[in-house]
Protein backbone atom coordinates (compact mmCIF):
# COMPACT_ATOMS: atom_id res chain seq x y z
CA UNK A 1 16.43 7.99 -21.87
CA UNK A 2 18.00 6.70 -18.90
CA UNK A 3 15.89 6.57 -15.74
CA UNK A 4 17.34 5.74 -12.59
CA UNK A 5 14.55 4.11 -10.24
CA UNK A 6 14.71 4.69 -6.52
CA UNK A 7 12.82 2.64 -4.03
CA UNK A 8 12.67 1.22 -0.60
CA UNK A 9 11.72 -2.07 -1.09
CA UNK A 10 11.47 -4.20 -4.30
CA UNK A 11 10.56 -7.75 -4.66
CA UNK A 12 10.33 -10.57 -3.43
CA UNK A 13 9.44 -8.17 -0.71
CA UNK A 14 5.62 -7.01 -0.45
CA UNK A 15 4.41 -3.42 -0.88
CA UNK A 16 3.12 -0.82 -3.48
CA UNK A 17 6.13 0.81 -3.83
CA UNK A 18 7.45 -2.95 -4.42
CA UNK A 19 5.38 -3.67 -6.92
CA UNK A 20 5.38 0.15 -8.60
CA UNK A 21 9.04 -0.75 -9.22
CA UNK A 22 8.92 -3.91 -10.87
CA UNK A 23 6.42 -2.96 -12.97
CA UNK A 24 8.29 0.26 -14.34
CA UNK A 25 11.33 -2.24 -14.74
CA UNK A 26 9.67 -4.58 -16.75
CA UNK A 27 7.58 -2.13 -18.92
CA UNK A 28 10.05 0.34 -19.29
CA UNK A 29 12.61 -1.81 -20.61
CA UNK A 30 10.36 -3.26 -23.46
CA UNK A 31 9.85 0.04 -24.30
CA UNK A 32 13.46 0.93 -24.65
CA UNK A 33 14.05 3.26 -22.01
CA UNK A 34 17.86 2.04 -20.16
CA UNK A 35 16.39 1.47 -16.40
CA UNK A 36 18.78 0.87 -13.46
CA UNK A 37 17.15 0.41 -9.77
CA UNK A 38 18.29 1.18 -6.74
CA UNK A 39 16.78 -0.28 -3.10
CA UNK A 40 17.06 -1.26 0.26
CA UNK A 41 15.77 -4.72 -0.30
CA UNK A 42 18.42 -7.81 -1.06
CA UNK A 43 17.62 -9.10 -4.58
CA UNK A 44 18.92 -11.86 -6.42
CA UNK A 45 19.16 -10.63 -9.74
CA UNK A 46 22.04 -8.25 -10.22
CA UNK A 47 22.65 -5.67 -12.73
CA UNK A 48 20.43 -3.30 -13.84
CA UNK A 49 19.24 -3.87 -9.59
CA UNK A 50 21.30 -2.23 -6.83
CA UNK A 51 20.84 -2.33 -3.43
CA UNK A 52 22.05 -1.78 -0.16
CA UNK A 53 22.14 -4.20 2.69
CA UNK A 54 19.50 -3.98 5.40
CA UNK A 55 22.08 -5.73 7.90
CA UNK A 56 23.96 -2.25 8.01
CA UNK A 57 22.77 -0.15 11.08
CA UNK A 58 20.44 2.80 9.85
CA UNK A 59 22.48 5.66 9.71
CA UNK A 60 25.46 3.87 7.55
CA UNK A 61 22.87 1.94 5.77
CA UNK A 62 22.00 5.47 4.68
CA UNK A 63 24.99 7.30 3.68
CA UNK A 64 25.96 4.20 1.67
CA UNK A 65 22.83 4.21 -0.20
CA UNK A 66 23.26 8.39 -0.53
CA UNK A 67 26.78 7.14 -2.06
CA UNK A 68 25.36 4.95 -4.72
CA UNK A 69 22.31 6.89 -5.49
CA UNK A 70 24.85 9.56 -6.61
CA UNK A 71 27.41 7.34 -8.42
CA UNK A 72 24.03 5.97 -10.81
CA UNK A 73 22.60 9.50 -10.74
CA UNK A 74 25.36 10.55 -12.40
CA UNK A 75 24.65 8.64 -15.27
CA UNK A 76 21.01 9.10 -15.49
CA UNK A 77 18.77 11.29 -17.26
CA UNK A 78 15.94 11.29 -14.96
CA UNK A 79 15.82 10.25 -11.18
CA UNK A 80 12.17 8.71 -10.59
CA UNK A 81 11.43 7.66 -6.59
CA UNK A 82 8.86 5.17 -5.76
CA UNK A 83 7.28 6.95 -2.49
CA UNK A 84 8.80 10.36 -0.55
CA UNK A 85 9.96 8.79 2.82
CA UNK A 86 13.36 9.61 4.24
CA UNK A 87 15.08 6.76 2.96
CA UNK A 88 14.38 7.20 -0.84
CA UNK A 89 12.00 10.05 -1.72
CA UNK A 90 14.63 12.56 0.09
CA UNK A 91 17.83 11.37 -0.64
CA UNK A 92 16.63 11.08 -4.64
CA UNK A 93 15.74 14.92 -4.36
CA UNK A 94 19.11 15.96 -2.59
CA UNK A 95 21.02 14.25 -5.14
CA UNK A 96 18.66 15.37 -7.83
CA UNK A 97 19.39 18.96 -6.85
CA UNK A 98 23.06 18.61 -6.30
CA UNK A 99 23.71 16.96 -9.62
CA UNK A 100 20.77 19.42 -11.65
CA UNK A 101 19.12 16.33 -12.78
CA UNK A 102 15.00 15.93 -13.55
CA UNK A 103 13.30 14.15 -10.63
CA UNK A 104 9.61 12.66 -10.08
CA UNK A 105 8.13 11.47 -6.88
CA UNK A 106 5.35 9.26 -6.49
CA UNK A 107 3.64 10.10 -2.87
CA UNK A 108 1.99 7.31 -1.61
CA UNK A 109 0.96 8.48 1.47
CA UNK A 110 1.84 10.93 3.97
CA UNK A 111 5.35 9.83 5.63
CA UNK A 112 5.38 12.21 8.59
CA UNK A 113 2.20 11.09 9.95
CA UNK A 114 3.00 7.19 9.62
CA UNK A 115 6.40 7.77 11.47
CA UNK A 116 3.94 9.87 14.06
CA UNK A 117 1.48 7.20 14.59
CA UNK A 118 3.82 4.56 14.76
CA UNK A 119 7.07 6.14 16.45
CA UNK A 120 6.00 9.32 18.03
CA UNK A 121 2.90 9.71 19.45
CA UNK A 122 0.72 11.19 17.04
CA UNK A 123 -3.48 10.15 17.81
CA UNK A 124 -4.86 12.03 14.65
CA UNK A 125 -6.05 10.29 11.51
CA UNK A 126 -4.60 11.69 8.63
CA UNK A 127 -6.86 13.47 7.69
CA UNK A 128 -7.12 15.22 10.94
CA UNK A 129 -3.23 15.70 10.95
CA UNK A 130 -2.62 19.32 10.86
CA UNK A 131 -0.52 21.09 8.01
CA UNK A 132 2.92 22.04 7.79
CA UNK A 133 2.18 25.19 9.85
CA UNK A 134 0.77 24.45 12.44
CA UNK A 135 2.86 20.79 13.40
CA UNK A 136 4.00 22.82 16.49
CA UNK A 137 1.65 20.82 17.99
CA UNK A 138 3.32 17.60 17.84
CA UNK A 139 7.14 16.49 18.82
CA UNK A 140 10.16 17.75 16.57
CA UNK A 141 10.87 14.54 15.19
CA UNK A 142 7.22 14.90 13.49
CA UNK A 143 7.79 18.36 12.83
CA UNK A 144 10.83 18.00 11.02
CA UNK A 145 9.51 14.52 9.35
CA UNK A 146 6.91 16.97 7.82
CA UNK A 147 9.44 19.43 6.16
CA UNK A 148 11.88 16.89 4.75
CA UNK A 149 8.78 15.55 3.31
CA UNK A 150 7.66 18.87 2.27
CA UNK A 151 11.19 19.73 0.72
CA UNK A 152 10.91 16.61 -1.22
CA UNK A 153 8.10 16.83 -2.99
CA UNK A 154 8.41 20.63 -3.89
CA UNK A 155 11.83 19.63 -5.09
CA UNK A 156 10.27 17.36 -7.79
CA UNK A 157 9.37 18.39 -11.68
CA UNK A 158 6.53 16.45 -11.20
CA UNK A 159 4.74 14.58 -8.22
CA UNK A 160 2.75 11.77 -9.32
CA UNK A 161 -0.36 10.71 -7.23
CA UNK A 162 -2.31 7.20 -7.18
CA UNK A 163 -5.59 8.52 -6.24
CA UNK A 164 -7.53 12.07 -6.17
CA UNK A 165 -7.19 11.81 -1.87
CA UNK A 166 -3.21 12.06 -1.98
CA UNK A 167 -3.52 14.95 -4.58
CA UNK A 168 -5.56 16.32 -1.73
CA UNK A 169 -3.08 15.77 1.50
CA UNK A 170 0.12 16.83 -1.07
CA UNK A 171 -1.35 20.50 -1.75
CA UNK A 172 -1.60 20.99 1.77
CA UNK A 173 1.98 20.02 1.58
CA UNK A 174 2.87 23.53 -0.34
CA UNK A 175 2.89 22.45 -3.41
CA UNK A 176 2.14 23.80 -6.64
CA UNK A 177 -1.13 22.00 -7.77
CA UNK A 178 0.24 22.51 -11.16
CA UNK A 179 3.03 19.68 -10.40
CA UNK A 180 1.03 17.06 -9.10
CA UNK A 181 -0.17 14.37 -11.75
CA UNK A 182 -3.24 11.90 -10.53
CA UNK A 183 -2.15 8.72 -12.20
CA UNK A 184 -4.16 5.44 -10.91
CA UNK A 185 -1.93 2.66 -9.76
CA UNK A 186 -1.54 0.01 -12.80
CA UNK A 187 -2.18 -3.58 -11.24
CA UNK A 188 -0.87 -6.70 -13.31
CA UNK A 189 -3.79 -8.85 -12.18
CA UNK A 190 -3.02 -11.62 -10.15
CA UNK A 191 -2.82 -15.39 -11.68
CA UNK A 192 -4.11 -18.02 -9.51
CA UNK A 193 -4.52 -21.54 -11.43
CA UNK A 194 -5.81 -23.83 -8.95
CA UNK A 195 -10.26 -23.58 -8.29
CA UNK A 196 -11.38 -21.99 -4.98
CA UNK A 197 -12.54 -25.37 -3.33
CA UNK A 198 -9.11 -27.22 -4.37
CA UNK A 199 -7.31 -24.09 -2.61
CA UNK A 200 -10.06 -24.77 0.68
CA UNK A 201 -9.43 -27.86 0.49
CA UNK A 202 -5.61 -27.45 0.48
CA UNK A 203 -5.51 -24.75 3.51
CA UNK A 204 -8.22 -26.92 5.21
CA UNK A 205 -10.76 -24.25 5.44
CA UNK A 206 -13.99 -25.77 6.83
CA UNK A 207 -16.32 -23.10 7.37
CA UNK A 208 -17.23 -19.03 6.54
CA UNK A 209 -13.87 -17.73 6.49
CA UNK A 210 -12.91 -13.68 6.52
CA UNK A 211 -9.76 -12.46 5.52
CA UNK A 212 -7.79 -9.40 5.92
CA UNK A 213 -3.90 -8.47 4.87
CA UNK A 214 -1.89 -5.66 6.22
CA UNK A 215 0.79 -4.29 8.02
CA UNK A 216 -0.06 -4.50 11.93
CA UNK A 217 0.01 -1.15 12.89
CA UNK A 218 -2.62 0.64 14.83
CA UNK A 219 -4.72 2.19 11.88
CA UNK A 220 -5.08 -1.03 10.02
CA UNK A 221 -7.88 -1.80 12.67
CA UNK A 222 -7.13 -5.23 13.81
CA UNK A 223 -8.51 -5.03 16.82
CA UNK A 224 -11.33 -3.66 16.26
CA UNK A 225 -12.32 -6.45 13.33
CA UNK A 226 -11.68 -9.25 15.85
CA UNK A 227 -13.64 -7.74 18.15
CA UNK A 228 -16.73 -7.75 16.00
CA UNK A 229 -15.68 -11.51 15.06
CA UNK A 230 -16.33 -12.27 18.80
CA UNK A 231 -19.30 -10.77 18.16
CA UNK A 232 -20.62 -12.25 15.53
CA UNK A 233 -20.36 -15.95 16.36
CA UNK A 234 -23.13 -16.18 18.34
CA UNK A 235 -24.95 -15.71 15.16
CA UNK A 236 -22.40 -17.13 12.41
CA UNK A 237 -21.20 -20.23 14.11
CA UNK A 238 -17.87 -22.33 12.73
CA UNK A 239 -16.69 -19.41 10.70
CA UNK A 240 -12.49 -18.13 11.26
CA UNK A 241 -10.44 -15.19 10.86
CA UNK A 242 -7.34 -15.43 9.07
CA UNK A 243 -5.06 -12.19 9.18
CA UNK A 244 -1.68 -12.18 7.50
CA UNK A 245 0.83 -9.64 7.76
CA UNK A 246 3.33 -8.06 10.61
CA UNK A 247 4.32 -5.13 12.53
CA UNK A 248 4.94 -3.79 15.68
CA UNK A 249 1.20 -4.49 17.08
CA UNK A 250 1.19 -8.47 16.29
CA UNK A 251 2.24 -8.71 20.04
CA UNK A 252 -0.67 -6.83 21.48
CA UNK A 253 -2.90 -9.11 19.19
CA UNK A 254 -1.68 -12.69 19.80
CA UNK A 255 -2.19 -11.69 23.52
CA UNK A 256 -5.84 -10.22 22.56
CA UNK A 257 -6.44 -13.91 20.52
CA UNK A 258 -5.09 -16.23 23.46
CA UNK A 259 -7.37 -14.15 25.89
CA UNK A 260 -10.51 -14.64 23.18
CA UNK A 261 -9.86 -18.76 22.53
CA UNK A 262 -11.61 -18.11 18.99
CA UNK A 263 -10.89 -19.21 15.76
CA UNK A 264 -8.15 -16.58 15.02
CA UNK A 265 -4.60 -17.27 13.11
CA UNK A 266 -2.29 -14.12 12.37
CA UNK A 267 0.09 -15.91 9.47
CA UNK A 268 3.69 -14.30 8.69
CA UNK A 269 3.32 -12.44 5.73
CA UNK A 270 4.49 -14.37 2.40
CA UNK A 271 5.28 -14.47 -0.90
CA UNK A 272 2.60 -12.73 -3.37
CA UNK A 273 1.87 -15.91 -5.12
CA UNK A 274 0.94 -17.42 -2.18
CA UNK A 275 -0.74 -14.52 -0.59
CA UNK A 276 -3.60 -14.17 -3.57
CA UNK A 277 -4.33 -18.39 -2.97
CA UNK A 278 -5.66 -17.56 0.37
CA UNK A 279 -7.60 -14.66 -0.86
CA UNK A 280 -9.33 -16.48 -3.43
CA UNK A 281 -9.93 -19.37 -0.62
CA UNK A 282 -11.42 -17.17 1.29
CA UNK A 283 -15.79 -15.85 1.16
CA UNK A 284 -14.86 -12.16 2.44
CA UNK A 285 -12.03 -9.88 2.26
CA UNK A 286 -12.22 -6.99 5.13
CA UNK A 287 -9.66 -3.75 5.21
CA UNK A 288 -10.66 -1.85 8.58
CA UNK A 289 -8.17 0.88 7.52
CA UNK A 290 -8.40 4.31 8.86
CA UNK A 291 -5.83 5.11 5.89
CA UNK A 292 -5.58 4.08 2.38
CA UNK A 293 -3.93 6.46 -0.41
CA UNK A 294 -4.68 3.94 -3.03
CA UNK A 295 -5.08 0.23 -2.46
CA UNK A 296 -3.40 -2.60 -4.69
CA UNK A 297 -4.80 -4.74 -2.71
CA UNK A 298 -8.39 -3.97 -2.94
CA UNK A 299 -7.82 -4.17 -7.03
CA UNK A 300 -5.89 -7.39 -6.17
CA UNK A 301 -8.57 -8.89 -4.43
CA UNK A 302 -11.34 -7.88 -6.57
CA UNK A 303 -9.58 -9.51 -9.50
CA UNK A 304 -9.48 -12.68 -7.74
CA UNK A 305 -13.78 -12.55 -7.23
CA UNK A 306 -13.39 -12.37 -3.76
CA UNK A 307 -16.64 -9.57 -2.17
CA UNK A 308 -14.94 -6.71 -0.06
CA UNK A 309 -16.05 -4.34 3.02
CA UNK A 310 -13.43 -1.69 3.60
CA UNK A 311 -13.87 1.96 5.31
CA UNK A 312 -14.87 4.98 3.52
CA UNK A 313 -11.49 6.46 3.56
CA UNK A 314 -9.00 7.78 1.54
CA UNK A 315 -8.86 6.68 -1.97
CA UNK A 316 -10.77 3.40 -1.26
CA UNK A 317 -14.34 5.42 -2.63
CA UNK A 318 -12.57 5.82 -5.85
CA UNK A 319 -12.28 1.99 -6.45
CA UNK A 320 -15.35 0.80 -4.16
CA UNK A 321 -19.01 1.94 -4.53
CA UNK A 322 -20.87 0.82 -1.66
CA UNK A 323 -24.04 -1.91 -2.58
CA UNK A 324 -22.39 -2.21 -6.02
CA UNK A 325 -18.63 -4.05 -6.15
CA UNK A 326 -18.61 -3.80 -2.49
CA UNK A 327 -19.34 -2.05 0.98
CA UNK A 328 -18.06 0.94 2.38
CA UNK A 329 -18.10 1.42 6.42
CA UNK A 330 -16.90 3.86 8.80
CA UNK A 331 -12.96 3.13 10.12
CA UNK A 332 -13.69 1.35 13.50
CA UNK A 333 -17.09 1.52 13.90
CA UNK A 334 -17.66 -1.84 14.92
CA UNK A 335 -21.48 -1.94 14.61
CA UNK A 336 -21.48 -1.27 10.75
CA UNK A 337 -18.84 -3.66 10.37
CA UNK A 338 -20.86 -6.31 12.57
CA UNK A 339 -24.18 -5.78 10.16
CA UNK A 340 -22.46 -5.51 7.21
CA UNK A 341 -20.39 -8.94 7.73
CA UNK A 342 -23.42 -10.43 8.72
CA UNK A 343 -25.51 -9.54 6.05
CA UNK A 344 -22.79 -10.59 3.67
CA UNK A 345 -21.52 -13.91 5.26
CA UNK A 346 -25.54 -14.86 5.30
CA UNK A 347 -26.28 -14.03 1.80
CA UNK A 348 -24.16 -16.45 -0.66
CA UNK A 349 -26.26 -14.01 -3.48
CA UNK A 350 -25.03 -10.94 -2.71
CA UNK A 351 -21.64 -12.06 -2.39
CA UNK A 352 -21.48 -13.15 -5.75
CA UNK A 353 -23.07 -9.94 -7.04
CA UNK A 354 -20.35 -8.19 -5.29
CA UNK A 355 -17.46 -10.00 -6.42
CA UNK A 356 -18.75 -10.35 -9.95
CA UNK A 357 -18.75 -6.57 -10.62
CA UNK A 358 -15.41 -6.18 -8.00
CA UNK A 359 -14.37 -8.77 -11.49
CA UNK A 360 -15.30 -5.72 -13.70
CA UNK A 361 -13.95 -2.88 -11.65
CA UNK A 362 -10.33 -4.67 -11.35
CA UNK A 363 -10.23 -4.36 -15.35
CA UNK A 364 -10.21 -0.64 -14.98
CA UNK A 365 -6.73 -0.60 -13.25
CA UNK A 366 -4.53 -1.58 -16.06
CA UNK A 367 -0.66 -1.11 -15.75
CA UNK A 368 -0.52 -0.23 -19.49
CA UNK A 369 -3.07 3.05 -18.85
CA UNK A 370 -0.97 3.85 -16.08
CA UNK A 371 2.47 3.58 -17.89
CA UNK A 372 1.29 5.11 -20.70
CA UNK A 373 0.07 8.44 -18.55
CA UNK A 374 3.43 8.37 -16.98
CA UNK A 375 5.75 8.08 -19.95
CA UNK A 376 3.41 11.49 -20.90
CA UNK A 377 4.63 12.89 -18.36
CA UNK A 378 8.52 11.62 -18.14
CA UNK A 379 8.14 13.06 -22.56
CA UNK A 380 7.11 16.89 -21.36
CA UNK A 381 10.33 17.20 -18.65
């Protein structure tokens, strides 16, 4: 079968839908299916990988991309996008209905609202965001975000989603339930060689250290987590904050560090390899997310025996049970966080209880379950 692969970004860039696509790449070659990708993001390796430039304005970027979607579509079997936004999800269901050909869609989150939060105004958590109907209530660019994104996935033969919260937010989409296919994100486990003291010792980490990773955008709770590291100093003394990632808020918090003087860094983000080294150099991982479909990166870290406290949203309650592999806390309440960092960062015990069965849970995630579910599905089209 020939499967053409559509996707925003692909390695070396970072992101699930990244990472989605290089693992269907590699798998699905080995298991003899003819694979040819096509993304946004510049990559090295040529054939069977197209992309289009990122240095074309949007707009042209776009209608070259709709050009060479079609061209490989034409020769495809099966069109199979990596996420629904604008960029890939849609354009692989226009040309999938133009040309009659089978399409899938994995939804990784809820498009319309991101663009909202970030772009347009939009205050709601998602799952306050109100359905299709009733988006009167926010601006047209929202509103018609919403019903390209709605159009896409009820365009698809199949919607595939990572956890059993997206299956959730999609049916209020429209959608037939009967399309939509929970299918748990395969993670190929991270490999770090070097011991957690030589990697301390190589990033000069001295004392307690907390970690987080993410985009900086408002819902990733930033803010909110370094304001509870002020806090809890007076208690904890000589421990830092490391964030790494960017966005559109890293501004807002550089100027919210230099007004602090503590012992905050934001890093750049950077390549994978090195991203899971300062992870496994680190004594907590925190996600203050008030979103999370589902989270590679909570697998990711887990694998790498580092303990976790993330919110109780989204799909993160389907990898994390609270007291067991980890702790579960309210998005932004900055109390719970506060007790529940101190009570970890003060008990070496517990955080090794933690990460050990975080060790256990990451073995769960497997990309061969998850290819093997999917190549079900790709058989009964």
């Amino acid at each position: 079968m020939k499967i053409l692969i559509i996707t925003g970004i692909f390695p070396p860039e970072i992101g699930g839908p990244a990472t989605y696509s290089d693992l269907l790449l590699r798998e699905f070659v080995v298991r003899g299916f003819d694979i040819k990708i096509l993304t946004y993001s510049y990559v090295k390796q040529k054939f069977p990988i197209f992309y289009v430039s990122k240095k074309w304005p949007k707009g042209l970027r776009h209608i070259i991309f709709l050009a060479k979607l079609f061209f490989l579509a034409t020769k495809s079997d099966l069109i199979l996008s990596a996420d629904a936004s604008f960029g890939a999800g849609f354009m692989a269901a226009l040309v999938s209905r133009l040309l009659c050909k089978k399409f899938i869609v994995r939804v990784t989150g809820d498009y319309a609202w991101e663009q909202g939060v970030a772009r347009f105004g939009v205050k709601d958590l998602l799952d306050d965001f109100l359905p299709l109907q009733f988006h009167q209530n926010y601006s047209l660019a929202v509103r018609c975000l919403a019903k390209l994104q709605s159009w896409t996935v009820c365009s698809a033969d199949k919607i595939i989603a990572p956890s059993e919260y997206l299956k959730k937010i999609i049916l209020r989409w429209g959608v037939s339930e009967s399309k939509i296919k929970v299918i748990s994100n395969g993670i190929v486990l991270p490999q770090v060689s070097e011991l957690r003291e030589e990697l301390r010792g190589i990033f000069s980490f001295k004392g307690l250290t907390i970690l987080s990773v993410g985009r900086l955008v408002p819902w990733k709770g930033f803010a909110a987590l370094m304001d509870v590291f002020s806090d809890l100093l007076s208690t904890i003394s000589g421990a830092q904050l490391i964030i790494i990632g960017d966005g559109p808020e890293r501004a807002a918090l550089e100027l919210q560090i230099s007004n602090s003087k503590l012992s905050i860094k934001i890093l750049n983000k950077m390549p994978q390899a090195e991203l899971f080294k300062y992870i496994k150099a680190s004594d907590v991982f925190v996600l203050n997310t008030a979103y999370e479909g589902f989270s590679h990166q909570l697998v990711e870290v887990m694998d790498l025996g580092v303990p976790i406290i993330t919110t109780n949203v989204g799909g993160n309650s389907e990898i994390i049970t609270s007291g067991e592999n980890g702790i579960l806390v309210p998005y932004n309440d900055k109390e719970k966080l506060k007790t529940s960092l101190l009570k970890l960062l003060g008990d070496e015990t517990l955080r090794n209880k933690l990460a050990t069965a975080g060790l256990v849970t990451a073995q769960k995630f497997t990309d061969e379950k998850m290819i093997s579910e999917l190549i079900k599905v790709i058989n009964i089209l």
